[in-house]
Protein backbone atom coordinates (compact mmCIF):
# COMPACT_ATOMS: atom_id res chain seq x y z
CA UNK A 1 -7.93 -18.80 6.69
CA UNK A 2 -11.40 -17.12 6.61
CA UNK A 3 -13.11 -14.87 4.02
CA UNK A 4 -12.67 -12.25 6.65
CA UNK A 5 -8.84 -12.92 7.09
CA UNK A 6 -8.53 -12.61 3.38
CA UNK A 7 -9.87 -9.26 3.46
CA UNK A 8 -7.88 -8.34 6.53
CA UNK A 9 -4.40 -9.25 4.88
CA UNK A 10 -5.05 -7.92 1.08
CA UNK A 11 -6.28 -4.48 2.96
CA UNK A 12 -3.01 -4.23 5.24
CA UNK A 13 -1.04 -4.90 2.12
CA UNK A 14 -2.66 -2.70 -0.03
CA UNK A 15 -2.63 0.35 2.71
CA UNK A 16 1.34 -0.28 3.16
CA UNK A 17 1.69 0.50 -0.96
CA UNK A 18 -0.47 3.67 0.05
CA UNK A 19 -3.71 3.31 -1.95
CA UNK A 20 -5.91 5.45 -0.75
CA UNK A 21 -8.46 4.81 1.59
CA UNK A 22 -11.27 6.30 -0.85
CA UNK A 23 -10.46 3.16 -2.98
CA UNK A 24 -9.48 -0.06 -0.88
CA UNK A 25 -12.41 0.61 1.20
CA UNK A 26 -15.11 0.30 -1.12
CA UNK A 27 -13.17 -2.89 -2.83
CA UNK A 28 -13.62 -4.38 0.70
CA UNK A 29 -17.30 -3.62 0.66
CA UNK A 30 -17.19 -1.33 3.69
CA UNK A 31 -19.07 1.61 4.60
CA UNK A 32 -17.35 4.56 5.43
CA UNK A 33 -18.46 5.87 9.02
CA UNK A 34 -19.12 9.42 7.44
CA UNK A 35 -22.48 9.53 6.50
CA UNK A 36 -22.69 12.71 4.98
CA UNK A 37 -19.75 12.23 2.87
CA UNK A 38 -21.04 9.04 1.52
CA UNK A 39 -24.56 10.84 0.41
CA UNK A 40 -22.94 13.06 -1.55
CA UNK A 41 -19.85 11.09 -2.81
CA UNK A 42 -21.20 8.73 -5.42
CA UNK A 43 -17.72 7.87 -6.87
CA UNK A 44 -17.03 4.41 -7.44
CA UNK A 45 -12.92 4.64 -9.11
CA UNK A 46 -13.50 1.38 -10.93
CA UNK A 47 -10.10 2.64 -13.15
CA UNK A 48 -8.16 2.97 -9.62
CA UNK A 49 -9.92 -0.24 -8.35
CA UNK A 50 -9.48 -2.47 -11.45
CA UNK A 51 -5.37 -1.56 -11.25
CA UNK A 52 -4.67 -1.82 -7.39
CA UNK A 53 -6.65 -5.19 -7.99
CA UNK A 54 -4.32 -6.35 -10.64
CA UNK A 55 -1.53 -5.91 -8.36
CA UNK A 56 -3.27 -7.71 -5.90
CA UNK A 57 -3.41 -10.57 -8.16
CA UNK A 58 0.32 -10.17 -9.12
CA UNK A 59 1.46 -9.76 -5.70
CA UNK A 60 -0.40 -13.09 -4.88
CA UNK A 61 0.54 -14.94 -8.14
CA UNK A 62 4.41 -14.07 -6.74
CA UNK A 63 3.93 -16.31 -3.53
CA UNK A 64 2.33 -18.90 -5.97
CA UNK A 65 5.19 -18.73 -9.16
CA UNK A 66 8.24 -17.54 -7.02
């Protein structure tokens, strides 16, 4: 398993529990393609961010602790 593959899997799971885009994106350090939309949306949804992460973390902690 790579860094990269890491990223790949948490981003598939947390698109299939429908976060949005506009968050998982930015948590995955990527740059959106739109670069007019990115000048002129500074919004950074650390609140949004800091919750799908703890789910993250719980979903993974539930393959650890069954």
């Amino acid at each position: 398993m790579t860094n990269h593959g890491f990223k790949h899997t948490a981003s598939n799971m947390l698109n299939e529990i429908e976060y949005p885009a506009d968050v998982i994106e930015p948590q995955m350090a990527h740059v959106t393609p739109n670069m007019v939309r990115d000048t002129h949306n500074n919004a950074r949804l650390i609140p949004t961010r800091v919750k799908m992460m703890a789910e993250w973390a719980g979903y993974i902690d539930s393959l650890i602790n069954p």
